[in-house]
Protein backbone atom coordinates (compact mmCIF):
# COMPACT_ATOMS: atom_id res chain seq x y z
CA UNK A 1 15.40 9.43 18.80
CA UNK A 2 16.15 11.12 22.20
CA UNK A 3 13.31 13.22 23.89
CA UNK A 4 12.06 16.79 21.88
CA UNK A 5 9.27 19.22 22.94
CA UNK A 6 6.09 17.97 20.87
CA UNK A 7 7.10 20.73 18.63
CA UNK A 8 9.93 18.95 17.17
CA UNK A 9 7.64 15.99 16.77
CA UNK A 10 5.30 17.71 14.32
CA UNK A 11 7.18 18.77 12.53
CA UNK A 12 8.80 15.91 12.22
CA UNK A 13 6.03 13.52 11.72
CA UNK A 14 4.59 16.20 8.98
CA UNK A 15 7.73 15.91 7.20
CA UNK A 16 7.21 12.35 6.81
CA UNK A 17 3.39 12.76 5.69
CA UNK A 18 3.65 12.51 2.05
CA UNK A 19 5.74 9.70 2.23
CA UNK A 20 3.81 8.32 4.65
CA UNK A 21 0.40 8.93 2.67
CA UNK A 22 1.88 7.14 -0.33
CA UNK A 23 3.16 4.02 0.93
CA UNK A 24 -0.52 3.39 2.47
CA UNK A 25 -2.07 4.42 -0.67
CA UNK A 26 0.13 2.12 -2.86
CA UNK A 27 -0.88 -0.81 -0.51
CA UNK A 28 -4.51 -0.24 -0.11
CA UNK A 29 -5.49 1.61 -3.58
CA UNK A 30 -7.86 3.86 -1.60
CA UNK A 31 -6.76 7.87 -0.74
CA UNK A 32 -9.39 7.85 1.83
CA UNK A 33 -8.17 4.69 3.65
CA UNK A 34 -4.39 6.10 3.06
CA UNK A 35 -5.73 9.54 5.41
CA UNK A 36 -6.64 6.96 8.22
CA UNK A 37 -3.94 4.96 8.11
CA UNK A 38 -1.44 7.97 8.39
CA UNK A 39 -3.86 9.93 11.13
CA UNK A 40 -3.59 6.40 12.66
CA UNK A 41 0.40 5.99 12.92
CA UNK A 42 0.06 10.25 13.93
CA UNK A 43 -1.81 8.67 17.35
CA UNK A 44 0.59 5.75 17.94
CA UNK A 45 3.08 8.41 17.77
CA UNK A 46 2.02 10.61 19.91
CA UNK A 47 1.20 8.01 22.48
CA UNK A 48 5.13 6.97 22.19
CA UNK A 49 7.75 7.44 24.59
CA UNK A 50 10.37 9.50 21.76
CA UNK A 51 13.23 8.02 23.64
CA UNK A 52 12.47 4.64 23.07
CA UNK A 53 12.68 5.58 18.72
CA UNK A 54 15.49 5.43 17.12
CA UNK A 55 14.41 5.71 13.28
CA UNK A 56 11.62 7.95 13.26
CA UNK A 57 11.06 7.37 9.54
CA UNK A 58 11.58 3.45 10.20
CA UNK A 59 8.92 3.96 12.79
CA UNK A 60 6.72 5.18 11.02
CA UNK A 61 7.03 3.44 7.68
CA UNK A 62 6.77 0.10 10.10
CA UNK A 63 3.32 1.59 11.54
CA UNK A 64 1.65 2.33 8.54
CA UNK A 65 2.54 -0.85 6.94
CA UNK A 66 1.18 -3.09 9.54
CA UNK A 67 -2.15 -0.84 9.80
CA UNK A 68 -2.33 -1.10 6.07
CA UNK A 69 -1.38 -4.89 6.18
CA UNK A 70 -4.67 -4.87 9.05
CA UNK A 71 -6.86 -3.39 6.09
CA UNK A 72 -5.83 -5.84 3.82
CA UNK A 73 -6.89 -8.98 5.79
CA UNK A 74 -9.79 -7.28 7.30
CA UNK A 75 -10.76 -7.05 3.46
CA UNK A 76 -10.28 -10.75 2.87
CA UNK A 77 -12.29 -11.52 5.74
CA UNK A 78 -15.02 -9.24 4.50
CA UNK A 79 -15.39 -8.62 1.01
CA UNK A 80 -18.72 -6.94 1.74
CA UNK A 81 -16.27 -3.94 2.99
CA UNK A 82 -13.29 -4.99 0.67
CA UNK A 83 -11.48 -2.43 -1.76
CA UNK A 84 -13.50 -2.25 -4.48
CA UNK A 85 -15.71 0.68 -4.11
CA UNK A 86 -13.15 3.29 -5.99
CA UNK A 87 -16.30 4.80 -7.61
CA UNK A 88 -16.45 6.79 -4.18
CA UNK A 89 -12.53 7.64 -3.53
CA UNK A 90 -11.42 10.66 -5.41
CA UNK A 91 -7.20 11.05 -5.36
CA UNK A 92 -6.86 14.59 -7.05
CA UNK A 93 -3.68 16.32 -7.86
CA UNK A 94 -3.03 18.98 -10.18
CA UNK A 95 -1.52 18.23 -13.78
CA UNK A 96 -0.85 21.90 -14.94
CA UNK A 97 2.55 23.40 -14.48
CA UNK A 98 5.49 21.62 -12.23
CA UNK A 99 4.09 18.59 -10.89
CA UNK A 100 5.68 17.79 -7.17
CA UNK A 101 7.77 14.25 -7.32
CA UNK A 102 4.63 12.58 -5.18
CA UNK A 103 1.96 13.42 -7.68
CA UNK A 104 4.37 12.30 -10.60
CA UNK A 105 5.00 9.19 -9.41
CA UNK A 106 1.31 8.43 -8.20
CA UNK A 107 0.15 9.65 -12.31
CA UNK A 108 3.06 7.80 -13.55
CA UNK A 109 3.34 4.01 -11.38
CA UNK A 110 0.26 3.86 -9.26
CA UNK A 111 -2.39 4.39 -12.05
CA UNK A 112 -5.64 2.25 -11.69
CA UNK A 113 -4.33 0.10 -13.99
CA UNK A 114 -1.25 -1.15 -11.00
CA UNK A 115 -3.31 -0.73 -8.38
CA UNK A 116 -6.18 -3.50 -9.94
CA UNK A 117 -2.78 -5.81 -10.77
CA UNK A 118 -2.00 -5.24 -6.90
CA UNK A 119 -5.62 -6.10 -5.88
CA UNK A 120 -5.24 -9.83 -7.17
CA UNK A 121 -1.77 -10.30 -4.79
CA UNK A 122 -2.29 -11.55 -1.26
CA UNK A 123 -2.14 -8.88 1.31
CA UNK A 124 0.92 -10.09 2.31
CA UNK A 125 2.59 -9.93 -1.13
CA UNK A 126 0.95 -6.50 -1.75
CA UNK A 127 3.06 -5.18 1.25
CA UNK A 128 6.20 -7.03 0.71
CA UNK A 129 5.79 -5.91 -2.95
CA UNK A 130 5.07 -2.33 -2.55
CA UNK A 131 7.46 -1.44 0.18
CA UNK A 132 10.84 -3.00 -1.54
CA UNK A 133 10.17 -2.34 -4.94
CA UNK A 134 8.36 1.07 -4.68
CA UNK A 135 10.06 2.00 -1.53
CA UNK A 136 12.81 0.22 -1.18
CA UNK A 137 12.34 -0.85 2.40
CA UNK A 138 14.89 -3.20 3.78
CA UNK A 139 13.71 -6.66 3.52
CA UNK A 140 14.40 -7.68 7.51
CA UNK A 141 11.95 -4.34 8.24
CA UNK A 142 9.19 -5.94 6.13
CA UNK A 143 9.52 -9.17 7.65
CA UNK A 144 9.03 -7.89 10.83
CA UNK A 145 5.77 -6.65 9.73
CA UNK A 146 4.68 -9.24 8.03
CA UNK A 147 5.90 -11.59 11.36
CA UNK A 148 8.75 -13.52 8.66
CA UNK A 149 12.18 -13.80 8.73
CA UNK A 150 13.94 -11.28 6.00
CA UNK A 151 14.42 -14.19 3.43
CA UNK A 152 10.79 -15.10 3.51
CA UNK A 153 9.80 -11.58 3.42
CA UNK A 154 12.35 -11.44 -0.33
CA UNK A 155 10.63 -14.26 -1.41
CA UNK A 156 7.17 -13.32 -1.06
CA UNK A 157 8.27 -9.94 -2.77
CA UNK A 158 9.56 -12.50 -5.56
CA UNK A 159 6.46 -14.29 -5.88
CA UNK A 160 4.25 -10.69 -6.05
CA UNK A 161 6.90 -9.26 -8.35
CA UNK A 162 6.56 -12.28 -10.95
CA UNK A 163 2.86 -12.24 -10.41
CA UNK A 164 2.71 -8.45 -11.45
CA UNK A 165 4.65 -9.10 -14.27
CA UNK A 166 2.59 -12.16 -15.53
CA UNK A 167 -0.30 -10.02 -15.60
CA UNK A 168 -1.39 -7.60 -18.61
CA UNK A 169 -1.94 -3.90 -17.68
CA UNK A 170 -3.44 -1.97 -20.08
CA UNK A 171 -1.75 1.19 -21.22
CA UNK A 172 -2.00 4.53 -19.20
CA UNK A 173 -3.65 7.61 -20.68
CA UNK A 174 -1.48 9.11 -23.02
CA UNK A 175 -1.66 11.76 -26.20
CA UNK A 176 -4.51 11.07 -27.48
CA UNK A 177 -6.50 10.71 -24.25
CA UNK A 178 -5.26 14.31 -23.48
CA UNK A 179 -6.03 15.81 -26.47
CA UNK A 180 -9.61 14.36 -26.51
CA UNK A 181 -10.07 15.85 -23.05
CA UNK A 182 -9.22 18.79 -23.95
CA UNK A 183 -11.17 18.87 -26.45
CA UNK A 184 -14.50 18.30 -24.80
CA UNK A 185 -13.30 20.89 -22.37
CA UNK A 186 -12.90 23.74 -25.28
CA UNK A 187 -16.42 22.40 -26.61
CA UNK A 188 -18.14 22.23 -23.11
CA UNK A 189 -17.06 25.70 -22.22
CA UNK A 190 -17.84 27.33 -25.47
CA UNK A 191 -21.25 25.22 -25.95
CA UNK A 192 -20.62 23.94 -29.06
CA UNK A 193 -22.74 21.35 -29.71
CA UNK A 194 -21.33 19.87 -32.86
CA UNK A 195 -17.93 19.46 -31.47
CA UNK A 196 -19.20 17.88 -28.30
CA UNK A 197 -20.19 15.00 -30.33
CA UNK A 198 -17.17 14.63 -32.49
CA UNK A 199 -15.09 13.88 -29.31
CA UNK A 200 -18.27 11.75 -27.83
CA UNK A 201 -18.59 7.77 -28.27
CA UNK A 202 -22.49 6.97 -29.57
CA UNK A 203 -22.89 5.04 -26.18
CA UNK A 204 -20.98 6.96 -23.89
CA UNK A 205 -21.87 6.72 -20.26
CA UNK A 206 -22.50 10.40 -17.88
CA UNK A 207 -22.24 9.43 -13.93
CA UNK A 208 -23.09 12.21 -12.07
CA UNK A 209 -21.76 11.80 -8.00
CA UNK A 210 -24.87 13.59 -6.52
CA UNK A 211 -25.33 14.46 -2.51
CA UNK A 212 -28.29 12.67 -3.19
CA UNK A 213 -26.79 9.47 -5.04
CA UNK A 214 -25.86 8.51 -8.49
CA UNK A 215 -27.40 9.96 -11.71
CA UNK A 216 -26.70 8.13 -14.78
CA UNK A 217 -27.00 9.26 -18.12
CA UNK A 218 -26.56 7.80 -21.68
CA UNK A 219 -26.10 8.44 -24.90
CA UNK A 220 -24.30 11.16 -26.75
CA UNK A 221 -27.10 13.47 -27.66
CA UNK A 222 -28.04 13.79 -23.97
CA UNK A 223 -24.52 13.94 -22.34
CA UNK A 224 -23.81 16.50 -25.29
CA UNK A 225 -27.21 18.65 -23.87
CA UNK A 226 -26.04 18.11 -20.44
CA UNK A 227 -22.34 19.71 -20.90
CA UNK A 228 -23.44 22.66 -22.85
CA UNK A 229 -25.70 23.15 -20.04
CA UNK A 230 -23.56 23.18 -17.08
CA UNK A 231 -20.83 24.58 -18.57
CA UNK A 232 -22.74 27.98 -17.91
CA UNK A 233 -21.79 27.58 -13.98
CA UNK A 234 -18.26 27.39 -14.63
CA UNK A 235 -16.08 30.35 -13.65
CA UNK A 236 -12.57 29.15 -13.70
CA UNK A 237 -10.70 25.29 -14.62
CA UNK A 238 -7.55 23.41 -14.30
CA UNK A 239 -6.68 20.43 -15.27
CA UNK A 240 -6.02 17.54 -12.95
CA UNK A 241 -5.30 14.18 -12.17
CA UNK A 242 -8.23 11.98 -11.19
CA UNK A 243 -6.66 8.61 -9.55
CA UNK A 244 -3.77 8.68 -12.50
CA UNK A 245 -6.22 9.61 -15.21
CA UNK A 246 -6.88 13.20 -17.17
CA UNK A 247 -9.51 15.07 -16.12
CA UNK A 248 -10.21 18.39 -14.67
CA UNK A 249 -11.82 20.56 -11.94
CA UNK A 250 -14.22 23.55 -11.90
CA UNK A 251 -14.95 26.47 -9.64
CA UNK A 252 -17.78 28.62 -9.38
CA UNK A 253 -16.99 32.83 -9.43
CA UNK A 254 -16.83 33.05 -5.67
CA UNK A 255 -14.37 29.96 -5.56
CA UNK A 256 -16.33 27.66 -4.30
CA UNK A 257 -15.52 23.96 -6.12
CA UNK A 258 -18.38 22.94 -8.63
CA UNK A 259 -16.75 19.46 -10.05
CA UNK A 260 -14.08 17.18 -10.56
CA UNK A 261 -14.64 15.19 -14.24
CA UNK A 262 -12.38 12.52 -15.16
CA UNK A 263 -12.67 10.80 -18.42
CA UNK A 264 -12.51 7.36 -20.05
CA UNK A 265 -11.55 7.14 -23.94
CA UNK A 266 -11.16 4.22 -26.14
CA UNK A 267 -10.09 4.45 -29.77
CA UNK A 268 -10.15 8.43 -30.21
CA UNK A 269 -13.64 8.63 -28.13
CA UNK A 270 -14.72 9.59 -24.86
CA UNK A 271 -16.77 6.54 -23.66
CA UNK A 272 -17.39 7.74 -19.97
CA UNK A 273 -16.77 10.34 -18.27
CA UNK A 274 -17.70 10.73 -14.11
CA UNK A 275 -18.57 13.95 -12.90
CA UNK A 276 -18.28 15.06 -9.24
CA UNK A 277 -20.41 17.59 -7.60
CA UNK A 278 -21.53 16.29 -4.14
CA UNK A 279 -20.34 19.49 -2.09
CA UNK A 280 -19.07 17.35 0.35
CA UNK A 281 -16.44 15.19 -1.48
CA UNK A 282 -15.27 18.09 -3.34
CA UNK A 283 -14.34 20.03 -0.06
CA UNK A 284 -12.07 16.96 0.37
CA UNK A 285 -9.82 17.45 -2.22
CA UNK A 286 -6.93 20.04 -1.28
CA UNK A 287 -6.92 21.95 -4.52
CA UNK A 288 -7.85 25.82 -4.48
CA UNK A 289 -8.91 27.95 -7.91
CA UNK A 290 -6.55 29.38 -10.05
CA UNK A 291 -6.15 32.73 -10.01
């Protein structure tokens, strides 16, 4: 790339972004970790003579990968840090109307039911795995990152490829987990009691994401009280896409967020559902009220 006014390079760097974001998210299954690893590669760049790059996108696919690939180890090293905590990492997207092709294929191939497959490869398969089969980066760029020559960088794609395939992934939400969400959602805003616990397992399982920890609450008969109660808060709702999975998000009147729920069902049932409302990690997420 010959030399452009920093102008040039933001823009260029911001077209990249998305891209960018998933590639780091498909190799470390965390959105939060994804952010750093792309603000990371946005200060190598800028710290880069631009005449010495010829493939900006090769660049920067090369820079997140080996600061992902860093991650990775660093988590082998220290599982006491180690993926593993996606309780606290919230990937939101919206799922009403015309999804954009990044949040399609994040709902669609990078559910939590790949990413824990991907968690039991070898950092170095993870990469080599995720960036020619999901990216279809060149096999001689990925050996470079991984510090192989390009035929040991295909065959440790190979070996993560036939280990992904070996291993059973249970199905992603479909229909039925839909229709039960949206279900609870009718009953929860309408405070009907009854209906809440047609759609609720016996045992299901509330966690509430507080500012001041974790609230947990069980039972149907008390998660059933608890929705009829805060649904009384809620001004306007969309639905969304909580890490691959159905849920949806709530605003108060003035706008401000109020939660992000996401749901597990089993067998027709809702048997957990998480519920967001720590102020903090809801101004995170990039989503604004519908009108």
């Amino acid at each position: 790339m010959t030399a452009h006014p920093s102008g040039f390079v933001t823009e260029a760097f911001e077209a990249q972004r998305d891209r960018l974001r998933a590639v780091a998210y498909r190799v470390l299954g965390s959105y939060a970790d994804a952010e750093d690893v792309v603000q990371e590669a946005w200060m190598r760049l800028v710290r880069q003579d631009e005449a010495a790059i010829g493939n900006l996108a090769g660049w920067l696919t090369t820079v997140v990968g080996r600061v992902s690939l860093d991650l990775l180890r660093s988590r082998q090293a220290h599982p006491e840090t180690a993926y593993g905590q996606e309780s606290a990492d919230l990937a939101v997207t919206p799922a009403d109307g015309p999804a954009p092709d990044e949040q399609a294929v994040l709902a669609d191939s990078v559910g939590l039911a790949l990413l824990v497959v991907l968690d039991s490869l070898t950092p170095g398969e993870r990469l080599a795995f995720v960036l020619h089969d999901m990216f279809g980066v060149p096999f001689g760029e990925i050996g470079q990152i991984l510090g192989k020559s390009a035929d040991a960088a295909k065959m440790t794609a190979s070996r993560a490829r036939r280990k992904v395939r070996a291993t059973d992934r249970p199905a992603g939400p479909g229909p039925e987990h839909r229709e039960v969400v949206h279900a609870f959602r009718v009953a929860a805003l309408g405070g009907d009691f009854e209906a809440l616990l047609r759609v609720l397992d016996p045992n299901v399982k509330l966690t509430v994401d507080t500012p001041d920890g974790v609230v947990v609450t069980l039972g149907a008969t008390k998660v059933a009280a608890g929705a009829r109660m805060f649904s009384g808060e809620v001004a306007r709702q969309r639905p969304v896409l909580v890490n691959g999975v159905p849920g949806h998000m709530s605003w108060r009147s003035d706008g401000t967020p109020l939660s992000v729920i996401a749901f597990t069902v089993a067998e027709g049932r809702i048997t957990g559902i998480r519920i967001v409302v720590d102020p903090a990690k809801l101004a995170a997420i990039p989503l604004t009220a519908p009108a």
